[in-house]
Protein backbone atom coordinates (compact mmCIF):
# COMPACT_ATOMS: atom_id res chain seq x y z
CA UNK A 1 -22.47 -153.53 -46.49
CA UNK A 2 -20.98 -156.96 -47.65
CA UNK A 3 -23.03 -159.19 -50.58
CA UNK A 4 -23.84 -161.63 -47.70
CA UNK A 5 -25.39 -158.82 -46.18
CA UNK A 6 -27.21 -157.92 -48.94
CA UNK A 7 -28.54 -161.28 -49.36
CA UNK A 8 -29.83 -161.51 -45.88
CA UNK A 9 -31.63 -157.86 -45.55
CA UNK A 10 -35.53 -158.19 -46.10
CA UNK A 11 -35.29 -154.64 -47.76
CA UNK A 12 -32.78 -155.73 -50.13
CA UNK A 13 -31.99 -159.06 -51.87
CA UNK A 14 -33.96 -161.57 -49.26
CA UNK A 15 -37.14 -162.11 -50.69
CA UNK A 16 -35.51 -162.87 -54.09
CA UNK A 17 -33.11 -165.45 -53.06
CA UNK A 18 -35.70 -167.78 -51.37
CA UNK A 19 -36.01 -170.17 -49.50
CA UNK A 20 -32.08 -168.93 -47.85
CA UNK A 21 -31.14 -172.86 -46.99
CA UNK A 22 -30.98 -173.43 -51.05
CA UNK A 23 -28.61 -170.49 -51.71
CA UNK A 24 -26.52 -171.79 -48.78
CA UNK A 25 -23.44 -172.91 -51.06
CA UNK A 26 -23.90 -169.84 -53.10
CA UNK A 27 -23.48 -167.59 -49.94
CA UNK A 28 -20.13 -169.78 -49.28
CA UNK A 29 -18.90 -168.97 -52.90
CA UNK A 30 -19.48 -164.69 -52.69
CA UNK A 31 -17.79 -165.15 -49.18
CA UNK A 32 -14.87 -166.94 -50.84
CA UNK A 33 -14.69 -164.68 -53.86
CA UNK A 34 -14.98 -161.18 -51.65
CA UNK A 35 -12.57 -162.83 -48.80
CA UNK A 36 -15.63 -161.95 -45.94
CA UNK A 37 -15.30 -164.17 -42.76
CA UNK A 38 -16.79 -167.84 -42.94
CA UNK A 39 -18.94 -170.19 -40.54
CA UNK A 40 -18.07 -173.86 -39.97
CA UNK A 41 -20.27 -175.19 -42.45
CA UNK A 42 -19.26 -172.49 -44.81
CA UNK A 43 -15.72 -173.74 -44.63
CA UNK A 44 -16.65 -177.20 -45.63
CA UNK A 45 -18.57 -175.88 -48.45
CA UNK A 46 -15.70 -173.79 -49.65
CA UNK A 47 -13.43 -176.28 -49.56
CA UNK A 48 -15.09 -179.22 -50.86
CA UNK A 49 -15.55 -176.93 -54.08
CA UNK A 50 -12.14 -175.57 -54.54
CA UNK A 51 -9.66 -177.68 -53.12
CA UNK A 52 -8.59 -175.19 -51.28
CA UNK A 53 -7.77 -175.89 -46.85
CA UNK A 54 -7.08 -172.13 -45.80
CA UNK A 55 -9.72 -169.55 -46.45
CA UNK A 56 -9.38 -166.50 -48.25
CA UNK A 57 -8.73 -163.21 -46.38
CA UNK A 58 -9.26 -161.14 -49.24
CA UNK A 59 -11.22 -160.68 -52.21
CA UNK A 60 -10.32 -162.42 -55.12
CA UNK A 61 -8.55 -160.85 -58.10
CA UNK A 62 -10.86 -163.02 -60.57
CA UNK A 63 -13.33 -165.49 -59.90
CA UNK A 64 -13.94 -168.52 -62.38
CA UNK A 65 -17.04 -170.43 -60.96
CA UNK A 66 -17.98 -173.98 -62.90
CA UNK A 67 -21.32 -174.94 -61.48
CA UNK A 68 -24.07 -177.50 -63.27
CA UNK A 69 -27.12 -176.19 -65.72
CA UNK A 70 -29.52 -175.22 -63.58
CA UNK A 71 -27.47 -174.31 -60.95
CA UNK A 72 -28.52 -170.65 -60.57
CA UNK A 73 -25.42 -169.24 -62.08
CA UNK A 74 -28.03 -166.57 -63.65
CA UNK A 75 -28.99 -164.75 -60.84
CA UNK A 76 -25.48 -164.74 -59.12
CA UNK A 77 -24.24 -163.28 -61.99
CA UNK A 78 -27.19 -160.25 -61.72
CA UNK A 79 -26.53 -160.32 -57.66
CA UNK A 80 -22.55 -159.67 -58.47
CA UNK A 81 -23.05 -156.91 -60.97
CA UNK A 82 -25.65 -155.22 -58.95
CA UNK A 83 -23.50 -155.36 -56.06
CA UNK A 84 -20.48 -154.05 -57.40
CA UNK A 85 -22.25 -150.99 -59.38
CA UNK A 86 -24.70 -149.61 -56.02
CA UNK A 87 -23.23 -150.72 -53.34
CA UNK A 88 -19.18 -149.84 -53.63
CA UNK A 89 -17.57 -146.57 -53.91
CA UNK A 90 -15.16 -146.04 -56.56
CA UNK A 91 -12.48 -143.56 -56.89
CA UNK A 92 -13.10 -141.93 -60.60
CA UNK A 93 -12.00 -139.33 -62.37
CA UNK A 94 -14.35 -136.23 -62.64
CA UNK A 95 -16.69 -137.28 -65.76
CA UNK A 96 -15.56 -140.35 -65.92
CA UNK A 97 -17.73 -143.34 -65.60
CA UNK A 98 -17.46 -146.45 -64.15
CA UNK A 99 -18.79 -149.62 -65.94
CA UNK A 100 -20.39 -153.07 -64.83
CA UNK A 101 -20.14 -155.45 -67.29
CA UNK A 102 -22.04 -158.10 -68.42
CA UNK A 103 -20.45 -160.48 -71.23
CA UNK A 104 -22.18 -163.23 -72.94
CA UNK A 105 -21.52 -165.11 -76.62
CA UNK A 106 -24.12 -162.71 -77.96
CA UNK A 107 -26.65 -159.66 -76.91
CA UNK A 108 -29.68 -162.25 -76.52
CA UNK A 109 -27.55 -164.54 -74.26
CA UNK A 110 -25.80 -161.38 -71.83
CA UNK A 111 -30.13 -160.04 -71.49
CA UNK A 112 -31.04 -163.16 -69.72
CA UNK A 113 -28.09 -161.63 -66.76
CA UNK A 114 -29.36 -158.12 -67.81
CA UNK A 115 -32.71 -158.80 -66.74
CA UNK A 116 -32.41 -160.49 -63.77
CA UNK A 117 -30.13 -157.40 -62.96
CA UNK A 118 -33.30 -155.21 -63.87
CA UNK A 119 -35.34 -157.22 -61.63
CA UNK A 120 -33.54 -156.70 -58.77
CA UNK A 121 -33.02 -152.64 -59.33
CA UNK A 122 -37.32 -152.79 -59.90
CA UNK A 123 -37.95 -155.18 -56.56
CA UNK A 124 -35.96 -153.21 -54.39
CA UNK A 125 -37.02 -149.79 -53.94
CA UNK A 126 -33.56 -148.15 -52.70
CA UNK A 127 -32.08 -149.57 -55.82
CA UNK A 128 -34.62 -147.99 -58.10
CA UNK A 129 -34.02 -144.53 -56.84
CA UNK A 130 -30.41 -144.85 -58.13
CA UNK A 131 -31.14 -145.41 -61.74
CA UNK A 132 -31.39 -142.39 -63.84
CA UNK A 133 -31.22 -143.97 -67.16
CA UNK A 134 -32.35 -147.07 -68.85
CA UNK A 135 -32.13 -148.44 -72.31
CA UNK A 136 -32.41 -152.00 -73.99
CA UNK A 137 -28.91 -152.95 -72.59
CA UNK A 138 -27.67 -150.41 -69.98
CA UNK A 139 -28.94 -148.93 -66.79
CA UNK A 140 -26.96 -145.77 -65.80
CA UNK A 141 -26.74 -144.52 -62.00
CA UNK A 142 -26.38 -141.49 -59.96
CA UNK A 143 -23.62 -142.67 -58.46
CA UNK A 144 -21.53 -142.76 -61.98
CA UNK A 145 -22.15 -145.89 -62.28
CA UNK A 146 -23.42 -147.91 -65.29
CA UNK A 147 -24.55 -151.60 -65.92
CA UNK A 148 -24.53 -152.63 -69.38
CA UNK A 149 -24.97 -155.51 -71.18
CA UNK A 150 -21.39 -156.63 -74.25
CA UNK A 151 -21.22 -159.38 -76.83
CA UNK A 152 -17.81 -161.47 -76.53
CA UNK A 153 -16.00 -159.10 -78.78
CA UNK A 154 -13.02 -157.88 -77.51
CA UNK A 155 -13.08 -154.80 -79.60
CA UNK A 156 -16.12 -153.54 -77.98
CA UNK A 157 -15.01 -154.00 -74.26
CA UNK A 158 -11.63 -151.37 -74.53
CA UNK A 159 -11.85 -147.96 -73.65
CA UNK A 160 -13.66 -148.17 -70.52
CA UNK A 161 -13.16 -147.55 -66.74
CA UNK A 162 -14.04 -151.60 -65.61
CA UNK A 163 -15.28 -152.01 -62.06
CA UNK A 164 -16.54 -155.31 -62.79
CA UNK A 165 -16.83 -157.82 -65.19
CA UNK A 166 -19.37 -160.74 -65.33
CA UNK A 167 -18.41 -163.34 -68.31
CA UNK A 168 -21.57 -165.61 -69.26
CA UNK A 169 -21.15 -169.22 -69.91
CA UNK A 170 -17.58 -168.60 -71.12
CA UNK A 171 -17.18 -172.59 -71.56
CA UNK A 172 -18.87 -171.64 -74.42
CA UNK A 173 -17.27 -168.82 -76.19
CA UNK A 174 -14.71 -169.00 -79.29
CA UNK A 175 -11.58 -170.09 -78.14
CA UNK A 176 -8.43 -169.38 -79.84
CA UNK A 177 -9.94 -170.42 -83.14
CA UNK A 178 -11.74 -167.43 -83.26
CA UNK A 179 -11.02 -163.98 -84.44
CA UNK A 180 -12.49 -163.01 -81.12
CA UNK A 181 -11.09 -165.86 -78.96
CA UNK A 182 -11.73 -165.89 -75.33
CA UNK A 183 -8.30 -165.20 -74.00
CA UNK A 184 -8.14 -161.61 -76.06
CA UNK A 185 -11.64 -160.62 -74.84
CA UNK A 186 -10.34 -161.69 -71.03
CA UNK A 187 -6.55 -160.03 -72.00
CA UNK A 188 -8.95 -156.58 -73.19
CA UNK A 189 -10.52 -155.94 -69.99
CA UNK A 190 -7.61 -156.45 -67.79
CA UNK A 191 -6.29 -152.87 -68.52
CA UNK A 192 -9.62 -151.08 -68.01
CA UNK A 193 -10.15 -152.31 -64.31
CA UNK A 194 -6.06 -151.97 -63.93
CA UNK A 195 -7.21 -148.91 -62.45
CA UNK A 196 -10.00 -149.58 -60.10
CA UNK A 197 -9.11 -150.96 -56.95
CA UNK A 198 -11.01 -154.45 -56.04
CA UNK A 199 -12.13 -154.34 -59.55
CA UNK A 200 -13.54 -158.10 -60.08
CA UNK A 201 -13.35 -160.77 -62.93
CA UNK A 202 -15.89 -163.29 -63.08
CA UNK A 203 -16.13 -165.69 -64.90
CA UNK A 204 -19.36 -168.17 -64.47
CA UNK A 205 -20.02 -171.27 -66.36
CA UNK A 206 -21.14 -175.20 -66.53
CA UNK A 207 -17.76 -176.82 -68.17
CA UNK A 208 -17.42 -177.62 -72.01
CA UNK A 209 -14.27 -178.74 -73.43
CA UNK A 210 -11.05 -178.70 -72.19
CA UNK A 211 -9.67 -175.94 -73.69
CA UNK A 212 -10.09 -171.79 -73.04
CA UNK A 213 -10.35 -169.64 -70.58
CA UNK A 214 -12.27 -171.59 -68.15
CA UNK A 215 -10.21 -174.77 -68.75
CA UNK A 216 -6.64 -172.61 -68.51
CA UNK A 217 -8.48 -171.30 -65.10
CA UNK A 218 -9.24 -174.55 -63.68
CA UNK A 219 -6.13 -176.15 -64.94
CA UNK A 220 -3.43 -173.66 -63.50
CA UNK A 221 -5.45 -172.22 -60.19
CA UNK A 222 -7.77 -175.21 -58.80
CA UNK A 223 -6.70 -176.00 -55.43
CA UNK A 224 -3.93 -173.64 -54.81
CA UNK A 225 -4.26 -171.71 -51.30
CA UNK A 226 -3.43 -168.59 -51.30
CA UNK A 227 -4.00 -167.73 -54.90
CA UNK A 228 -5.73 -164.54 -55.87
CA UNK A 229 -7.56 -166.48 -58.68
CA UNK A 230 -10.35 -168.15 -57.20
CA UNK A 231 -11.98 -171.05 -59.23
CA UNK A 232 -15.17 -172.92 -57.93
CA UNK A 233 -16.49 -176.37 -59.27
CA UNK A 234 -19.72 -177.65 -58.17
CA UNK A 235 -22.47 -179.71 -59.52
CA UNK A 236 -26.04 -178.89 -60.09
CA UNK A 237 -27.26 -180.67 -57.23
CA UNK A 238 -24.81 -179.19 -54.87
CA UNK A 239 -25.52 -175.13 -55.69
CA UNK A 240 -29.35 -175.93 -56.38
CA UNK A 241 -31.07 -178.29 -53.72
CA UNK A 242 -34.58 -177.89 -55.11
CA UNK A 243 -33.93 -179.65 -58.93
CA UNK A 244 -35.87 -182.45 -59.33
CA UNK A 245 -32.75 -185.70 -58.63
CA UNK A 246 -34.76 -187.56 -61.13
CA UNK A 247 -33.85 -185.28 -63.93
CA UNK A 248 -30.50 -185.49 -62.95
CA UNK A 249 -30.57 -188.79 -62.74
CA UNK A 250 -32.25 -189.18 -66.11
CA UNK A 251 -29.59 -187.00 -67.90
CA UNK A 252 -26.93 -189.36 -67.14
CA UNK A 253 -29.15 -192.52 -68.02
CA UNK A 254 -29.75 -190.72 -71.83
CA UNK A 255 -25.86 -189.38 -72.01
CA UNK A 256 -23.52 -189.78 -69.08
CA UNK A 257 -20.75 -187.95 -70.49
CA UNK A 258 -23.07 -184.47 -71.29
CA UNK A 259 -24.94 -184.93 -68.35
CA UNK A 260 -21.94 -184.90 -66.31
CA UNK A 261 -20.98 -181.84 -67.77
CA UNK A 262 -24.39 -180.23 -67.93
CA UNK A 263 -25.48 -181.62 -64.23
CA UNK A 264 -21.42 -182.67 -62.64
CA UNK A 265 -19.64 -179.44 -64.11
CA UNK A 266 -16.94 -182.15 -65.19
CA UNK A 267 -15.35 -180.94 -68.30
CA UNK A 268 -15.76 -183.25 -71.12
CA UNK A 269 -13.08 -185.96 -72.01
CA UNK A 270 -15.31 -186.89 -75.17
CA UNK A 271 -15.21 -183.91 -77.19
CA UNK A 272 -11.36 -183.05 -78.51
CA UNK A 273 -9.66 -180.29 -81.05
CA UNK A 274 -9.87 -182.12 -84.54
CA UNK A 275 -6.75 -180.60 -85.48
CA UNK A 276 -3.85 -178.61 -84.59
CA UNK A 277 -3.10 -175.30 -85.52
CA UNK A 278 0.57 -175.99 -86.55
CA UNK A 279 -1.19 -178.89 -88.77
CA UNK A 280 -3.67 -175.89 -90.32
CA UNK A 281 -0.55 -173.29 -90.89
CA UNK A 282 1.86 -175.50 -92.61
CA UNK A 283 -0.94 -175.94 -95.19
CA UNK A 284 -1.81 -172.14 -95.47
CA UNK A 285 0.05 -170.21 -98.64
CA UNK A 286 0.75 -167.15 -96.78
CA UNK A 287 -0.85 -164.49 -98.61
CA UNK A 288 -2.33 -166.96 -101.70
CA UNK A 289 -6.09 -165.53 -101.69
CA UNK A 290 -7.91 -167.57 -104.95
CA UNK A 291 -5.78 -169.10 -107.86
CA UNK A 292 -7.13 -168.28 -111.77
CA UNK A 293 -8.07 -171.05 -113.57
CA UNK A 294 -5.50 -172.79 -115.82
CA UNK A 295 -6.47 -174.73 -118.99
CA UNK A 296 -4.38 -177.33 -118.62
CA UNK A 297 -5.91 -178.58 -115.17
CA UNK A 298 -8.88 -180.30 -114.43
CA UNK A 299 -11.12 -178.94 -111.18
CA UNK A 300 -13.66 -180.40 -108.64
CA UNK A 301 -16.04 -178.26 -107.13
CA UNK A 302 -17.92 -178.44 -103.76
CA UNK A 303 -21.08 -176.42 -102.44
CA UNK A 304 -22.86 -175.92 -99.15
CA UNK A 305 -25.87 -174.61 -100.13
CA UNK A 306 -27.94 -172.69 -97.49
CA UNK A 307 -31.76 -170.96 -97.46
CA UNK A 308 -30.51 -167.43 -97.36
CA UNK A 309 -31.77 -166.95 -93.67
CA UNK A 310 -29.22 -168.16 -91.07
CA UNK A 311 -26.57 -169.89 -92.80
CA UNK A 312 -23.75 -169.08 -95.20
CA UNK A 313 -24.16 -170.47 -98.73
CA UNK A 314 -20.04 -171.51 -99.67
CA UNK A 315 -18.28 -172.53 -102.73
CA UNK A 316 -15.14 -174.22 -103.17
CA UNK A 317 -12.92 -175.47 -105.90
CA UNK A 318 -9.73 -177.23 -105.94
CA UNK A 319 -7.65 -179.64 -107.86
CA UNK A 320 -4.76 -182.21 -107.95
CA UNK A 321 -1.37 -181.48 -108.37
CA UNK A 322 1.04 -185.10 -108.14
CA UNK A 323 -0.01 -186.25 -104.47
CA UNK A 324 -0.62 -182.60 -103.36
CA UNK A 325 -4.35 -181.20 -103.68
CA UNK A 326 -4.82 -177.14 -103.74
CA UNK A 327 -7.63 -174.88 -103.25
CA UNK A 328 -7.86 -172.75 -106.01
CA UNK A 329 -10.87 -170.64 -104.28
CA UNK A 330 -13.28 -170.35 -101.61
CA UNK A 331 -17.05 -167.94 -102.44
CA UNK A 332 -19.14 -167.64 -99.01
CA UNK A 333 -22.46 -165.39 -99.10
CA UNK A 334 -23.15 -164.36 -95.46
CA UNK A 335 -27.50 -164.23 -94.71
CA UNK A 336 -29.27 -162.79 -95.64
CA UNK A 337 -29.09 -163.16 -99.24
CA UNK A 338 -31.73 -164.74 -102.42
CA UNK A 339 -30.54 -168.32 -102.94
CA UNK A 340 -31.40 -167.84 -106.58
CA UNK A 341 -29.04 -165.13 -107.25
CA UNK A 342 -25.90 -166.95 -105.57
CA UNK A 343 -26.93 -169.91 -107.81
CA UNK A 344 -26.50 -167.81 -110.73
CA UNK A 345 -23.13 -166.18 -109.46
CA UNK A 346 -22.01 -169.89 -108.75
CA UNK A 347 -22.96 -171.30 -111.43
CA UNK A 348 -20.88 -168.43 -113.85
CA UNK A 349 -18.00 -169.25 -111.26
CA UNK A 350 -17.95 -172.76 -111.92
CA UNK A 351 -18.01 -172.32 -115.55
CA UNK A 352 -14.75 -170.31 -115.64
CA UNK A 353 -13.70 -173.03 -114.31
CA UNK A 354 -14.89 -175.72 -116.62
CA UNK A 355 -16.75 -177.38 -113.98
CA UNK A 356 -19.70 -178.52 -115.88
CA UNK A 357 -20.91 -180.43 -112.04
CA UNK A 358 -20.55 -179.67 -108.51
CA UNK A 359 -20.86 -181.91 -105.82
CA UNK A 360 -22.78 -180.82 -102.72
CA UNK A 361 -24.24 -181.28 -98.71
CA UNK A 362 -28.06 -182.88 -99.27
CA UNK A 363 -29.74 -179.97 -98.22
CA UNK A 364 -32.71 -179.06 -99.81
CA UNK A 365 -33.87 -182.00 -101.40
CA UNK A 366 -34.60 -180.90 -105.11
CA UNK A 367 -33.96 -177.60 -104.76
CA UNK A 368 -30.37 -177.56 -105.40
CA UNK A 369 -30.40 -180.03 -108.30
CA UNK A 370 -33.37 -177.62 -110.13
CA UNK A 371 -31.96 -174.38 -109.30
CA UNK A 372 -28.04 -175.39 -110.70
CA UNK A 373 -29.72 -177.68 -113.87
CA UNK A 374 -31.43 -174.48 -114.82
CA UNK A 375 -27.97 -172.94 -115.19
CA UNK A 376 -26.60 -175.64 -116.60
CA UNK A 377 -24.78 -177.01 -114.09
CA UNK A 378 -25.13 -180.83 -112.41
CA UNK A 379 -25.57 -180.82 -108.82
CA UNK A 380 -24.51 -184.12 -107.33
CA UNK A 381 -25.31 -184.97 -103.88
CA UNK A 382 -22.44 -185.79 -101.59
CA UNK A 383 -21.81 -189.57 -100.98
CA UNK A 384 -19.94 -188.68 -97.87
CA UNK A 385 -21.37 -187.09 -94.48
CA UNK A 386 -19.72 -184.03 -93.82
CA UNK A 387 -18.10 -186.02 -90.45
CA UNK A 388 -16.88 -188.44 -93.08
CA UNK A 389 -15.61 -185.26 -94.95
CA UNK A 390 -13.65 -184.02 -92.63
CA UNK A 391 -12.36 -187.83 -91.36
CA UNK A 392 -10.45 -187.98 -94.87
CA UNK A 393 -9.09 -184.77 -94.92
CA UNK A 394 -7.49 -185.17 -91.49
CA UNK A 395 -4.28 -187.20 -92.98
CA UNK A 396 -4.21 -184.46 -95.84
CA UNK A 397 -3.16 -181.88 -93.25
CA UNK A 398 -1.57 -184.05 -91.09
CA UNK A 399 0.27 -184.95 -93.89
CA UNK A 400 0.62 -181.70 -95.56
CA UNK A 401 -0.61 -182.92 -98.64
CA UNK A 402 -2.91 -179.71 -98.84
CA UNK A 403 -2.75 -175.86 -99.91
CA UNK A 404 -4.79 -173.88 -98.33
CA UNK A 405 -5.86 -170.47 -98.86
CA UNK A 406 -5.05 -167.83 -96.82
CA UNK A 407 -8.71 -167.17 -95.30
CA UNK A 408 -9.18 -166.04 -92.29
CA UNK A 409 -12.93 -167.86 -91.97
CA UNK A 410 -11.88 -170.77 -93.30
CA UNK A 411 -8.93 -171.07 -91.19
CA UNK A 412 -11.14 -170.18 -88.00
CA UNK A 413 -13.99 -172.86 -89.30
CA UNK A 414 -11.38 -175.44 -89.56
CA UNK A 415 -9.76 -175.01 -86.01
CA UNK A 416 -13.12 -174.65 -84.44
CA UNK A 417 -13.98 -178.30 -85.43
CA UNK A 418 -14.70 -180.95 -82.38
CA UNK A 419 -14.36 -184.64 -82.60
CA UNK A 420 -16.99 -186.20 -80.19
CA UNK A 421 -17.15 -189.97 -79.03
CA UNK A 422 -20.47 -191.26 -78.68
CA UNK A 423 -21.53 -193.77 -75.87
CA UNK A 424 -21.35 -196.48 -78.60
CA UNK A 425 -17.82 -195.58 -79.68
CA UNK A 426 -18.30 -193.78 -83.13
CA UNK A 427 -16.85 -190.77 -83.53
CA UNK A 428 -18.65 -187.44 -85.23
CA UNK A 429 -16.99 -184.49 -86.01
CA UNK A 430 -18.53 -181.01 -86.35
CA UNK A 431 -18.65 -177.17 -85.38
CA UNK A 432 -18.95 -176.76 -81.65
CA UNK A 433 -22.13 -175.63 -80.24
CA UNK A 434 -22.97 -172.44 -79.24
CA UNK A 435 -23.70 -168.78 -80.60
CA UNK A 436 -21.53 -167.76 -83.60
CA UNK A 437 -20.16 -171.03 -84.58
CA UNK A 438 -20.16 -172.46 -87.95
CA UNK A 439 -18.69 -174.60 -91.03
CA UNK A 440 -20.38 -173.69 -93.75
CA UNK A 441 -16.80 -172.66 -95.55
CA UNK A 442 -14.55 -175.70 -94.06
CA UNK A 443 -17.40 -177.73 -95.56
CA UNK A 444 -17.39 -176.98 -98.90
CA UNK A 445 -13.52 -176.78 -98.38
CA UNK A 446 -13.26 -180.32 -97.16
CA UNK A 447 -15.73 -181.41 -99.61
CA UNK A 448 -13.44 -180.11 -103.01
CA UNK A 449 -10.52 -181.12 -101.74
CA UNK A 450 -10.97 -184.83 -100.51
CA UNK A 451 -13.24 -185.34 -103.90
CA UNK A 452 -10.10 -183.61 -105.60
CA UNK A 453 -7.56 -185.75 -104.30
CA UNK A 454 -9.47 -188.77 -105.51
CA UNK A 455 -8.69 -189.09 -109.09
CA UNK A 456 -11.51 -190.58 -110.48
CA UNK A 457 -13.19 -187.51 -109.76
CA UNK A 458 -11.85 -185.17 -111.37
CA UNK A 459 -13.54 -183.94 -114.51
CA UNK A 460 -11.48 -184.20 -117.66
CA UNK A 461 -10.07 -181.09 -119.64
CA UNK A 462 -10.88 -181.94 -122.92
CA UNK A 463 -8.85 -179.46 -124.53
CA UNK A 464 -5.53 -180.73 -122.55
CA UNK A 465 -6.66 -184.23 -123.13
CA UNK A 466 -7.19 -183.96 -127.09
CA UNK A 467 -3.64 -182.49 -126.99
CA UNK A 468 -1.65 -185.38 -126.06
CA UNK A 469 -0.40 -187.50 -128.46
CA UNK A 470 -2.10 -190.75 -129.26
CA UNK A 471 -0.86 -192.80 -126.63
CA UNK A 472 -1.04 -190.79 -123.93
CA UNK A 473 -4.50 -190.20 -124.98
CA UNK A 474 -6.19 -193.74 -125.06
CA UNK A 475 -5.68 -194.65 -121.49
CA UNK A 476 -7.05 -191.68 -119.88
CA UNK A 477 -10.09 -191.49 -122.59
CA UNK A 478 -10.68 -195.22 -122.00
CA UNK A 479 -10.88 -195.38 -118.05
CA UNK A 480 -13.50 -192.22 -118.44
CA UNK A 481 -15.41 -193.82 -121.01
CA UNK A 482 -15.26 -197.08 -118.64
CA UNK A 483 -17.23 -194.99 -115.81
CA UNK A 484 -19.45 -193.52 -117.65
């Protein structure tokens, strides 16, 4: 039995793919993607969404399918993993077990998939007789089959036997920022379905930025007949007849160039890397972790402070060195934690350091400034937006007029950074969206090192200072007596 097959039988999928004529462009992509015969208006469909003028005559080694929000990419993704775990025969091993997988950013995102693949073992009856196990995120088979549910990791997908694999709005994943970038997790399951025959890759998404998986995809297999890679781009409207137009059409009114992402499955042109990686590793000190402090320099300090909940709560410190600035050291607390106690442990930090003030993000209103003052320590808030932030220390890196730290978060945070154009031209930089992405460290990073690299900031060592002779003395003493 094909999956078009299943689609039409009343005792199978029919009654939950209703009413048929709106699935009609969906029933054109599982033709396309399992190489099954097509009608006319099939063929039009199929090639008005891939480019493509011959039709496949077999099934597709992976499929990479860029449809709108909205578009029902949900319950395609459930229909495909059913389909491949009851309804093919695999040749495995004697104990071993075959594994449908279902891939998303995090465990909350793959259950939305998981559960529509639930609902359609519970509907149909045939299907329910087949499961002889079920947890939170896995049904197991009879047939040796099992459907579970990942997280984007792509330490946790080896070691299994692969018969298919369903990513989830992979736009959105890490990309090669990441310590679990896309292109690993993708490069991980290869070799565990390199032994199932017809094993299948899909990978189902609305578009994001031009970069990853689903970009590369799109970029090196759109319109190319006879490829084995099949990739699929199609707007909301086109896979989904029944959305309202006027929310459509009131998307693009608000934000054209989301909307048409969201709603056109264009990728974005708005939304660029903020800098390169060879920028980033010609500042990183290979194997330079934190740097003492020295009394002879003076040091500026920069926190992120966070609620203890969901974000990190970072530290940084860094100072000036001729027209170079370096990071002496980087403190992150990961959530949960008490916001009091990394106060204290910051504010002993920044002593050691002679920082008698630290500059900060405006979070918290008060809090910050009575929590630090109570260990003796000034918090300032930041003059500077932490898009401005990371605006000025573009030419740093550029420029290499930084030292970084060897930090593996840091370094991450820092490539993970976006620079979006908004409809009235001004551009905003910050973490991308999704699950798992953050800048808590590059914040306070940015923050210490653009404050450190302007002078005037920096606090004075008073025991270097007294040490000069006289006339190297008054002109410092008088330009910080002049500010203050």
């Amino acid at each position: 039995m094909t999956i078009l097959d299943a689609l039409a039988d009343a005792n199978l999928f029919a009654p939950l793919f209703r009413p048929a004529v709106s699935w009609a462009a969906w029933r054109a992509a599982l033709a396309a993607i399992h190489g099954l015969p097509m009608d006319a208006a099939m063929r039009a469909t199929f090639q008005r969404h891939t480019g493509r003028s011959a039709s496949p005559s077999a099934q597709a080694r992976e499929a990479w399918l860029i449809v709108g929000r909205r578009g029902g990419k949900s319950r395609i993704a459930a229909a495909l993993a059913t389909y491949a775990a009851a309804f093919r025969r695999y040749d495995l091993a004697p104990g071993e077990r075959g594994v449908a997988m279902v891939i998303a950013a995090d465990r909350r995102q793959a259950r939305v998939v998981f559960r529509y693949v639930c609902a359609l073992f519970d509907a149909v009856p045939m299907l329910a007789r087949l499961v002889a196990d079920r947890t939170a995120e896995a049904l197991h088979l009879t047939n040796g089959i099992s459907v579970e549910v990942h997280t984007a990791s792509f330490r946790s997908v080896r070691g299994y036997t692969i018969v298919a694999a369903v990513l989830d709005e992979v736009a959105y994943w890490p990309t090669d920022e990441s310590a679990n970038p896309d292109a690993e997790i993708v490069a991980a399951l290869k070799p565990g379905m390199a032994s199932v025959a017809d094993a299948l890759l899909v990978g189902i998404s609305s578009p994001y930025a031009r970069r990853g998986e689903l970009w590369r995809a799109y970029a090196q297999h759109f319109a190319k007949d006879g490829d084995p890679v099949l990739v699929w781009q199609a707007a909301t409207a086109n896979m989904n007849a029944t959305i309202d137009p006027a929310v459509i059409a009131a998307a693009y009114e608000e934000d054209e160039p989301r909307a048409a992402a969201e709603y056109g499955a264009e990728f974005r042109r708005d939304v660029e890397t903020f800098v390169a990686r060879e920028a980033v590793d010609a500042c990183v000190i290979p194997d330079r972790r934190e740097l003492p402090p020295v009394s002879e320099v003076g040091y500026t300090a920069f926190c992120d402070p966070s609620g203890g909940s969901s974000d990190s709560f970072t530290l940084a410190i860094a100072h000036q060195e001729g027209e170079r600035v370096v990071l002496d050291l980087v403190r992150e607390r990961r959530p949960p934690f008490s916001p009091d106690d990394v106060v204290r442990e910051y504010a002993a930090t920044l002593k050691l350091y002679r920082c008698a003030t630290v500059t900060g993000d405006r979070y918290g209103g008060e809090w910050p400034r009575e929590r630090f003052r109570a260990h003796g320590i000034h918090y300032t808030p930041a003059e500077q937006t932490r898009s401005d932030l990371y605006a000025t220390l573009l030419p740093l890196l550029n420029a290499q007029r930084v030292e970084l730290l060897d930090e593996r978060r840091l370094v991450a945070q820092l490539l993970g950074l976006e620079r979006r154009t908004a409809r009235g031209g001004r551009d905003s930089i910050d973490h991308a969206p999704g699950a798992g992405a953050h800048d808590d460290v590059v914040n306070a990073v940015a923050g210490a090192v653009v404050l450190a690299g302007d002078a005037r900031r920096v606090e004075p060592n008073w025991r270097s200072v007294f040490a000069r002779p006289r006339q190297k003395l008054m002109d410092p003493l008088a330009t910080f007596l002049n500010q203050h």
